[in-house]
Protein backbone atom coordinates (compact mmCIF):
# COMPACT_ATOMS: atom_id res chain seq x y z
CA UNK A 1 67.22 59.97 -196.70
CA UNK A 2 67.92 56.43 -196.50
CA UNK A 3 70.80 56.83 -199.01
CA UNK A 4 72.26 59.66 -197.30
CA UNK A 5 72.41 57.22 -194.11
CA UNK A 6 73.93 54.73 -195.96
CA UNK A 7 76.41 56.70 -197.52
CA UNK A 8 76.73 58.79 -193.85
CA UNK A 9 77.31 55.08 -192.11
CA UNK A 10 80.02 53.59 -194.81
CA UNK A 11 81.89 57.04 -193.51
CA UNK A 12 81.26 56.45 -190.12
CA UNK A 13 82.95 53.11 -190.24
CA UNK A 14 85.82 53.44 -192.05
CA UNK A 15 86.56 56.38 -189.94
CA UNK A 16 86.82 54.00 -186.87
CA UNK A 17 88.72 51.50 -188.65
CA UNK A 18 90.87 54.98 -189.38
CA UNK A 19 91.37 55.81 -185.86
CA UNK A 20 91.85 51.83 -184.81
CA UNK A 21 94.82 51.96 -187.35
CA UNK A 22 98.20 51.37 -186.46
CA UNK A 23 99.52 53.60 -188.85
CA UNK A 24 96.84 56.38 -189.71
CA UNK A 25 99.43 58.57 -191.88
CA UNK A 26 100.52 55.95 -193.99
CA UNK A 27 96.68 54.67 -194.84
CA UNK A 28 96.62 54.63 -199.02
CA UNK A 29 93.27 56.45 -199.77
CA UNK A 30 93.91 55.76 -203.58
CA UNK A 31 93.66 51.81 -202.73
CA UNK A 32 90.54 52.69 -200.15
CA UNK A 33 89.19 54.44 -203.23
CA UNK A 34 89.28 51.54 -205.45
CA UNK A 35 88.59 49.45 -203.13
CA UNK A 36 85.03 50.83 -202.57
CA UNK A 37 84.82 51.25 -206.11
CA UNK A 38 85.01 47.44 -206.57
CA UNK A 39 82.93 46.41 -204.12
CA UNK A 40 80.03 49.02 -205.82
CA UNK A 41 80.05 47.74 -209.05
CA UNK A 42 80.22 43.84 -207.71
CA UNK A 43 77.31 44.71 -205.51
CA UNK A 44 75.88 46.45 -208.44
CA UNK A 45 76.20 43.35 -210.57
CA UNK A 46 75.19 40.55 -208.51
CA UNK A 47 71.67 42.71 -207.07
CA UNK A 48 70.91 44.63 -210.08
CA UNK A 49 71.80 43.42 -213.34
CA UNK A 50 69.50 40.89 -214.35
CA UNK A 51 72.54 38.43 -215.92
CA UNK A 52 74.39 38.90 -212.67
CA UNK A 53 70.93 38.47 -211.11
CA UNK A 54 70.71 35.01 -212.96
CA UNK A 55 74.11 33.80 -212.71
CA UNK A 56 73.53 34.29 -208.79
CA UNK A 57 70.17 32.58 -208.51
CA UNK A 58 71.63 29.64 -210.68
CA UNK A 59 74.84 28.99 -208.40
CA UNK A 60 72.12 29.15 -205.34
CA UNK A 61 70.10 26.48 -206.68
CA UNK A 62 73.39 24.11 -207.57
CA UNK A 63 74.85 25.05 -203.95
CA UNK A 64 71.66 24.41 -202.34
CA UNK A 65 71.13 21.04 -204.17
CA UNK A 66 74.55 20.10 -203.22
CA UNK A 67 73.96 20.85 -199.98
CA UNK A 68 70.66 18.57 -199.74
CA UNK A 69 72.14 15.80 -200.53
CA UNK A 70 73.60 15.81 -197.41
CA UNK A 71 69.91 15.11 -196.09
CA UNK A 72 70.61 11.37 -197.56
CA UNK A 73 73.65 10.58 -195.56
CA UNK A 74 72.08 12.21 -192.68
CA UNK A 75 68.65 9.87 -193.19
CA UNK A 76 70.53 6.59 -193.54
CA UNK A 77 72.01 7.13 -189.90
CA UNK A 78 69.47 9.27 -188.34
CA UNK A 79 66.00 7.77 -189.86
CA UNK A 80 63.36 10.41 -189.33
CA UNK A 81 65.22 12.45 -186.67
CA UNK A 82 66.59 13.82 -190.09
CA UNK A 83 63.08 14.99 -191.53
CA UNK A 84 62.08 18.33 -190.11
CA UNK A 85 58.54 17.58 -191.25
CA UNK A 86 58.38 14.56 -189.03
CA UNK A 87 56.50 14.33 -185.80
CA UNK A 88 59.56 15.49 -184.15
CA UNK A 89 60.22 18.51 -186.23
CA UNK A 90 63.24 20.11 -186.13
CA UNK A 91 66.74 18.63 -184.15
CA UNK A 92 69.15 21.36 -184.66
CA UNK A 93 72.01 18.66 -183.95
CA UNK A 94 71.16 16.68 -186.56
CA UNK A 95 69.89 18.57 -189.32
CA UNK A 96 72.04 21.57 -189.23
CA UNK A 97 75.66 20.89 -187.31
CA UNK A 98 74.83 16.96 -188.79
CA UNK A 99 75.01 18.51 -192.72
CA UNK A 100 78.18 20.14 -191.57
CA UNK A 101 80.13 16.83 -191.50
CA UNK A 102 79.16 16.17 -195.59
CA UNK A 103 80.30 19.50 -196.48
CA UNK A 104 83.75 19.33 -195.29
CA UNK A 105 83.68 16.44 -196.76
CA UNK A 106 83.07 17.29 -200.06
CA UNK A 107 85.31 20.33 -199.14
CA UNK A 108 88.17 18.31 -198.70
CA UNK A 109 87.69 16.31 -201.83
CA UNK A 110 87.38 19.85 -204.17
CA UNK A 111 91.01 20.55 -202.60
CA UNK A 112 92.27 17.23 -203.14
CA UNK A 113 91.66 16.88 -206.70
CA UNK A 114 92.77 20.91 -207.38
CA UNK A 115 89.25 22.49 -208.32
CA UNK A 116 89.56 24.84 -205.40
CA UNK A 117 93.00 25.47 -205.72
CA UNK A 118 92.16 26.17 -209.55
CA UNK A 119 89.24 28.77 -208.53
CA UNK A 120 91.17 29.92 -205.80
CA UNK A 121 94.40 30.92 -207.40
CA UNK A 122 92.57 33.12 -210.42
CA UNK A 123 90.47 34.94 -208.49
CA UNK A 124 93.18 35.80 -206.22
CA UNK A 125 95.50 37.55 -209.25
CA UNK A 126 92.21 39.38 -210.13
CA UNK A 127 92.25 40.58 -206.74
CA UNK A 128 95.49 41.29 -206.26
CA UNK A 129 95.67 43.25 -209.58
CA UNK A 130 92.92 45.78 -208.43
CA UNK A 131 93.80 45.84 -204.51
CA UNK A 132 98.16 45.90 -205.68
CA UNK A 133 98.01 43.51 -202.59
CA UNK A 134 100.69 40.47 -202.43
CA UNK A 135 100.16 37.25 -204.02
CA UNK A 136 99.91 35.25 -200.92
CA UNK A 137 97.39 37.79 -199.32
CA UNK A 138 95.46 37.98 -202.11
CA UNK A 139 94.90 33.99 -202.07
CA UNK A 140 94.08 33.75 -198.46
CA UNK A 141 91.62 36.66 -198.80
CA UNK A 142 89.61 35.15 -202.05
CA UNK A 143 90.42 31.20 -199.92
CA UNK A 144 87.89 32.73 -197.04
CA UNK A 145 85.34 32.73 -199.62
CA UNK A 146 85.24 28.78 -199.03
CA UNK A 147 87.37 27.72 -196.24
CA UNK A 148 87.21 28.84 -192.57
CA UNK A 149 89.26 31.20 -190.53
CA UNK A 150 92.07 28.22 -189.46
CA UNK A 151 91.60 26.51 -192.96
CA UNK A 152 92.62 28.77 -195.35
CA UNK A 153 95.64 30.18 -194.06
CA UNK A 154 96.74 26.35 -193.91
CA UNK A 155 96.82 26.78 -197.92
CA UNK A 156 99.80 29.20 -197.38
CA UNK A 157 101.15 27.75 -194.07
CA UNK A 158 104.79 27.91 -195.76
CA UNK A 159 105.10 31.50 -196.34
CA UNK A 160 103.40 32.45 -192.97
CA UNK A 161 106.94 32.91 -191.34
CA UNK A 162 108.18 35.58 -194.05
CA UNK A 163 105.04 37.58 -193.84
CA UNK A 164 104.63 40.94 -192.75
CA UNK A 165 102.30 42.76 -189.74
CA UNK A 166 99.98 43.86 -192.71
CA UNK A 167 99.74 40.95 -194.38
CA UNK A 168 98.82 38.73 -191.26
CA UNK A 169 96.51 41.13 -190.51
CA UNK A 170 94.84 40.51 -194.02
CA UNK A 171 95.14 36.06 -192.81
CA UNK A 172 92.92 37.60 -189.54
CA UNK A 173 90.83 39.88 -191.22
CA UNK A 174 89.61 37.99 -194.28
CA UNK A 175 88.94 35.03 -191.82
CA UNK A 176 86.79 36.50 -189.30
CA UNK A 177 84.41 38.67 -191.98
CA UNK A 178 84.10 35.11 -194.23
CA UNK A 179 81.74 32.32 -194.29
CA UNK A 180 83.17 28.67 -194.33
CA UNK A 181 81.25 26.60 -197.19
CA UNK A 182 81.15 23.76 -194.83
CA UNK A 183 78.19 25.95 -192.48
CA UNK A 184 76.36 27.59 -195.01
CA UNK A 185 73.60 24.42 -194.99
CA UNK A 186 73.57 25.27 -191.35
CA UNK A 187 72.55 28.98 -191.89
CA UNK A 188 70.01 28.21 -194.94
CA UNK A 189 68.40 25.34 -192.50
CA UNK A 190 67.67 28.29 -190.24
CA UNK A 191 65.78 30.05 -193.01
CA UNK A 192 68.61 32.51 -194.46
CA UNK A 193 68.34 32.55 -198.09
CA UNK A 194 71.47 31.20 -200.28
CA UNK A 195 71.94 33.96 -202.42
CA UNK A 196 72.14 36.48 -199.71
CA UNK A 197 75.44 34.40 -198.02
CA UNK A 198 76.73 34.44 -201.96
CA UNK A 199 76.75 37.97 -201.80
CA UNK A 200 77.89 38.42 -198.91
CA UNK A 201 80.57 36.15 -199.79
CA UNK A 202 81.73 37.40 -203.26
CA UNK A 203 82.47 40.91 -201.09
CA UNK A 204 84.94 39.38 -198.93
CA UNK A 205 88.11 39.25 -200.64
CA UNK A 206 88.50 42.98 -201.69
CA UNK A 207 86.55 43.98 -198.67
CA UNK A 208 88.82 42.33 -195.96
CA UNK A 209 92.38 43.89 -198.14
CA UNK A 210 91.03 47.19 -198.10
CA UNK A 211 89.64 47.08 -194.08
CA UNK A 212 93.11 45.29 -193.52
CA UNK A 213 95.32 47.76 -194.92
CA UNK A 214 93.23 50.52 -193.35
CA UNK A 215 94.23 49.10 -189.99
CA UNK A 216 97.43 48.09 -190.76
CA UNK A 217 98.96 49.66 -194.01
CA UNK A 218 101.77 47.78 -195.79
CA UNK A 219 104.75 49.83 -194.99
CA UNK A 220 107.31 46.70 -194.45
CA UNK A 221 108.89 45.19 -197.44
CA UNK A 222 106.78 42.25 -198.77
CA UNK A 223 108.55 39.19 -199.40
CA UNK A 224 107.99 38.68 -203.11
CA UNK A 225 106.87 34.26 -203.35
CA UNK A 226 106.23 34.01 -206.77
CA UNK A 227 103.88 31.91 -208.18
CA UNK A 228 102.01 30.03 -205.32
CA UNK A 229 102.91 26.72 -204.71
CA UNK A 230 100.33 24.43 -202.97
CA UNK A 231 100.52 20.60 -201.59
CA UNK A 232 96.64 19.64 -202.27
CA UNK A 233 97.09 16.33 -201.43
CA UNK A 234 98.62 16.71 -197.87
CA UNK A 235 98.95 13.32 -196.01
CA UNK A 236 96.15 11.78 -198.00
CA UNK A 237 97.56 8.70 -199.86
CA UNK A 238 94.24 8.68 -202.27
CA UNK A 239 90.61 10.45 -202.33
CA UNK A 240 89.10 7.90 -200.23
CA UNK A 241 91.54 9.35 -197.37
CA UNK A 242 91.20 12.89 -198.13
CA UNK A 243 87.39 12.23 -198.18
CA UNK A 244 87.69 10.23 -194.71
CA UNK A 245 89.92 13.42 -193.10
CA UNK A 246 87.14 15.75 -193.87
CA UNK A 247 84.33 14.08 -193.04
CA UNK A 248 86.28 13.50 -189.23
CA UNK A 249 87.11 17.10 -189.23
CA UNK A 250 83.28 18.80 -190.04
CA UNK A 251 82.08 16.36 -187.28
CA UNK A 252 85.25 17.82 -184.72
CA UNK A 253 83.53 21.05 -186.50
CA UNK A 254 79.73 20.01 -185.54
CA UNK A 255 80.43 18.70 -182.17
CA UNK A 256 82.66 21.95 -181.04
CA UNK A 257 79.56 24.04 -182.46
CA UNK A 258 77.23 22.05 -180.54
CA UNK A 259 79.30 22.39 -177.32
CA UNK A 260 79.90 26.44 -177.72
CA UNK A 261 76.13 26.78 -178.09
CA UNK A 262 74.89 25.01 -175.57
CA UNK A 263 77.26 26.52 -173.26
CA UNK A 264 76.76 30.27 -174.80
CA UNK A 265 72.71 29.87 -174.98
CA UNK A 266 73.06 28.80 -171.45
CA UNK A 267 75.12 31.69 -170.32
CA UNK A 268 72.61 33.92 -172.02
CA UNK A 269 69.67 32.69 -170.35
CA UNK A 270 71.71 32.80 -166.80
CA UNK A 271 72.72 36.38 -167.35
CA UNK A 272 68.83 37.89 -168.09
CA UNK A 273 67.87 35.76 -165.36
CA UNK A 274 70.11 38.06 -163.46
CA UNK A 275 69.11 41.26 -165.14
CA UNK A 276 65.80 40.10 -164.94
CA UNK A 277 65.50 41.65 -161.41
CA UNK A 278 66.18 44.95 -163.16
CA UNK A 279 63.37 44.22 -165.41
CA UNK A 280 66.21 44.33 -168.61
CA UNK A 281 67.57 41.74 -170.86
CA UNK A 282 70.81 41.15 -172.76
CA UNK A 283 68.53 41.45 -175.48
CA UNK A 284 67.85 44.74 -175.16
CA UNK A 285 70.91 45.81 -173.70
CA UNK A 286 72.69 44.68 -177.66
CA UNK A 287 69.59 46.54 -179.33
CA UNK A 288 70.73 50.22 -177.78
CA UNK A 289 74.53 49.65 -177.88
CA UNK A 290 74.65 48.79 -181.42
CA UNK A 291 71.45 50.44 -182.59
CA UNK A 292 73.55 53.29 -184.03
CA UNK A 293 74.49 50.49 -186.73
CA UNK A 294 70.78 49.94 -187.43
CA UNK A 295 70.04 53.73 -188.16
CA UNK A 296 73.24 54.19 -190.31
CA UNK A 297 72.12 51.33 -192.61
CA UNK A 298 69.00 53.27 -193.60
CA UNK A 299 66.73 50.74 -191.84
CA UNK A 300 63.02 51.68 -190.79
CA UNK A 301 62.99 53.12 -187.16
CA UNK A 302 60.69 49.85 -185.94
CA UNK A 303 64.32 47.42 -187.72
CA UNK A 304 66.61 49.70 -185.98
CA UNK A 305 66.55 48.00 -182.24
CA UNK A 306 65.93 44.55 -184.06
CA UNK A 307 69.31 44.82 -186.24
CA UNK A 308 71.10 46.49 -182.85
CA UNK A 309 69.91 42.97 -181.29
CA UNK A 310 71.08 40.51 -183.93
CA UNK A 311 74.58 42.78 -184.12
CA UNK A 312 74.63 42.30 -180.78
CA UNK A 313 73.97 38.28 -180.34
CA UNK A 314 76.71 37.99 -183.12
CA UNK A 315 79.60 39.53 -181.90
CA UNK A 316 79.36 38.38 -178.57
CA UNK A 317 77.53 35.15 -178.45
CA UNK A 318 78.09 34.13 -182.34
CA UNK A 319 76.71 34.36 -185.83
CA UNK A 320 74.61 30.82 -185.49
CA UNK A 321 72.58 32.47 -182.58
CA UNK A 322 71.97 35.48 -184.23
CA UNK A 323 70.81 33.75 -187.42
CA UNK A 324 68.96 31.61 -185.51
CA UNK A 325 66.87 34.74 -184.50
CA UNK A 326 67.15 36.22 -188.33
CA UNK A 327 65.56 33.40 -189.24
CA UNK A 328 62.36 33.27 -187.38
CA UNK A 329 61.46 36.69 -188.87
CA UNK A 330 63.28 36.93 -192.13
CA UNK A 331 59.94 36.29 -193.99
CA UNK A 332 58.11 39.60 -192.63
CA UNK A 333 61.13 41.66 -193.54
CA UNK A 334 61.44 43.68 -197.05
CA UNK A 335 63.79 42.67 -199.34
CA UNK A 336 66.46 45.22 -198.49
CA UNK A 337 66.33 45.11 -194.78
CA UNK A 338 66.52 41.49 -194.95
CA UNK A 339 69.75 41.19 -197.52
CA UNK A 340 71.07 43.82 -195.16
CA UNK A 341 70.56 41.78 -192.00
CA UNK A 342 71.79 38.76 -193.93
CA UNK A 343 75.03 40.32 -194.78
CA UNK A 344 75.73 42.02 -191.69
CA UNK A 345 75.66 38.34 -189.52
CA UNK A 346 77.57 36.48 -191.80
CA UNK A 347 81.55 35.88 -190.39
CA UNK A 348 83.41 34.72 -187.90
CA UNK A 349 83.81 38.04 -185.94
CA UNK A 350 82.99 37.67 -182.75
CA UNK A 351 84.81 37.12 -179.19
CA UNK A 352 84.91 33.25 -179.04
CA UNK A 353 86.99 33.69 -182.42
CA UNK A 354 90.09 35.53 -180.95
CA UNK A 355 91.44 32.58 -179.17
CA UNK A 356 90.49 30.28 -182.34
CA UNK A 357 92.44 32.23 -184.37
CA UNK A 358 95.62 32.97 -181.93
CA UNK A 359 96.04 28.71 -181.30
CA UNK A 360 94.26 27.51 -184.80
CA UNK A 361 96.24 29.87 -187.00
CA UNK A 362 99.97 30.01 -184.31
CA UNK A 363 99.84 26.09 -184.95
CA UNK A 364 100.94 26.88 -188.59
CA UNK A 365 103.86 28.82 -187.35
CA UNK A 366 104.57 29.44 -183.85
CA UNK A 367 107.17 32.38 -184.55
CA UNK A 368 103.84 34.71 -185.71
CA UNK A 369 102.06 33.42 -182.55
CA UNK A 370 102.56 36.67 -180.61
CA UNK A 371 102.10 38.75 -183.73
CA UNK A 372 98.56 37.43 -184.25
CA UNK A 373 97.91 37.92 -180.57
CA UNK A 374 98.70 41.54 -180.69
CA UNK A 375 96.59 41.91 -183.76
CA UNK A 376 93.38 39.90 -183.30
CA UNK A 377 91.30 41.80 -181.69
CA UNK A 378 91.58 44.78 -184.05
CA UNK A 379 91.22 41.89 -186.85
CA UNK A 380 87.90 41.33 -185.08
CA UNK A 381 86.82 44.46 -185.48
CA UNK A 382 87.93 44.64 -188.98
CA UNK A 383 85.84 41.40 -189.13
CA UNK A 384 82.49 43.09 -188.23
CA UNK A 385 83.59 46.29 -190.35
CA UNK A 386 83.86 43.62 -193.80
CA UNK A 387 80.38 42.76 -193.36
CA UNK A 388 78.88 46.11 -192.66
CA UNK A 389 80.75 47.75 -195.26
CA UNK A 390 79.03 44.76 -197.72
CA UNK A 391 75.49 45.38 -196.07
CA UNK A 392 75.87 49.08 -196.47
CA UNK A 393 77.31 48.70 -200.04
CA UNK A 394 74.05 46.15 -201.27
CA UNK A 395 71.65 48.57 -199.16
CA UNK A 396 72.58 51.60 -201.01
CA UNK A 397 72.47 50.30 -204.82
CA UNK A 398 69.04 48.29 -203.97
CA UNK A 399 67.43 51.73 -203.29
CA UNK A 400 68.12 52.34 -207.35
């Protein structure tokens, strides 16, 4: 039964993104096809093969021990305030938005010196030669795999201006249903395992192209680029500079994290005082609207309100909040519902995104501004679609 509702709810949603579209007659059901044939046998790999298994559990342990050495930089300034197993426990500031600053650090160094460029730039032609998608939107898509929603299109900021409706759509897309590499300390800090966010992050760049081109199929002709040319080393005169410009930019990132929360948390809390007086909460107003999600992922009927909830938190307040609450009950969950969970909260979709992505991304190229402000909100919804599509994909094969 579960399978059937998986199956039943991967249906269900590309049959919204199928009545969002802009062009429903033009939708390419061989690429949606292969597509969802891709993102099978990837899920099929990295859950149930044991080398893919292996090969996932070793780049957790390297990511993760990257990631804590962070905890050293964060010690020297911080002293104990940076030990959650000091008498003052955990200080969300500094332990999880502080770790933030390292990473985009180290980040900015990888694209400096060309290893993400490198990485980047291959998986993109393997993408683009099972999707047919462009060169430049196959780059951006695979570039959301490590870079945020206003970082990676800055990798192709020069061919933003000759790019079609469809393919901006794929710059929106890909962005808000990705993870930036620079947060994912923040999310394992809160108790979400590593390898889940790998998964959910090696699903990205065929699953945004296909939910792209479902809401906006290429019809226009694509302005052929060539091979992609990249300037990794910016306005950085040497590695000590690049190094300097991201560790200034993940605190920018930290601090306007830190101000969104307390101000959303805040909000939260004033609203179910208000609905208090009904007896309600926002809480449970998020667990029956998007509780439907829940059932179609083949969860048990006592997950179903919980995953409604944590939907809920994450598209309107944002994905930290609702792993926040993940987090604090991850450890009672069964494998499947909790890789499920996992991969359903991670991306940027969510409201406070749309104007992040209209200013961040119409910086690049103000001519596109009012294209991406006519397509952004469907781009959000193709956001939450990418990572629904992934936790409905992993959901089904671990019932084999």
């Amino acid at each position: 039964m579960k399978a059937i509702l998986n199956l039943l709810g991967i249906v269900v949603v590309l049959g919204i993104l199928w009545l969002i579209s802009w062009k429903r007659k033009d939708v390419s059901f061989k690429m949606l096809l292969k597509g969802m044939i891709a993102q099978f046998i990837i899920a099929l790999i990295l859950v149930k093969v044991p080398a893919g298994r292996m090969v996932v559990s070793k780049i957790s342990d390297a990511v993760t021990g990257v990631i804590n050495c962070g905890s050293n930089g964060l010690s020297f300034v911080f002293g104990s305030l940076a030990d959650s197993s000091a008498p003052t426990g955990m200080i969300f500031a500094v332990q999880v938005l502080g770790n933030i600053v390292f990473l985009s650090a180290l980040v900015s160094l990888l694209y400096y010196i060309g290893v993400l460029n490198f990485v980047v730039k291959w998986i993109g032609k393997a993408v683009g030669w099972i999707m047919g998608s462009s060169e430049v939107e196959s780059f951006v898509a695979v570039a959301n795999m490590f870079l945020g929603q206003t970082d990676s299109p800055i990798l192709i900021s020069k061919y933003l201006n000759k790019m079609t409706d469809s393919e901006i759509m794929v710059v929106l897309v890909s962005g808000m249903g990705s993870m930036s590499v620079s947060i994912l300390g923040g999310y394992t800090a809160l108790g979400i395992p590593m390898e889940y966010l790998l998964i959910a992050s090696a699903l990205v760049p065929i699953g945004s192209i296909m939910v792209s081109k479902i809401i906006f199929p290429q019809t226009e002709e694509v302005h052929e680029v060539g091979d992609i040319k990249m300037d990794n080393k910016g306005n950085n005169a040497n590695v000590i500079e690049a190094v300097s410009e991201g560790a200034v930019t993940g605190m920018q990132m930290a601090l306007s994290m830190g101000a969104s929360l307390i101000a959303m948390v805040a909000l939260v809390a004033l609203i179910n005082k208000g609905l208090g007086v009904f007896g309600i909460s926002l809480e449970q107003i998020f667990s029956y609207v998007f509780a439907p999600f829940g059932a179609l992922m083949g969860l048990d009927p006592s997950e179903i309100l919980m995953e409604g909830n944590l939907l809920g938190s994450k598209l309107v307040i944002n994905e930290f909040v609702a792993f926040e609450q993940l987090g604090k009950i991850i450890s009672s969950m069964d494998p499947r519902t909790a890789i499920m969970a996992t991969i359903s909260l991670c991306g940027f979709a969510n409201f406070s995104s749309l104007g992040i992505c209209v200013s961040g991304i119409g910086i690049l190229c103000p001519e596109k501004k009012s294209t991406l402000a006519r397509l952004v909100f469907r781009a959000m919804i193709g956001g939450v679609a990418v990572s629904l599509l992934s936790a409905m994909t992993v959901g089904f094969i671990m019932l084999f």
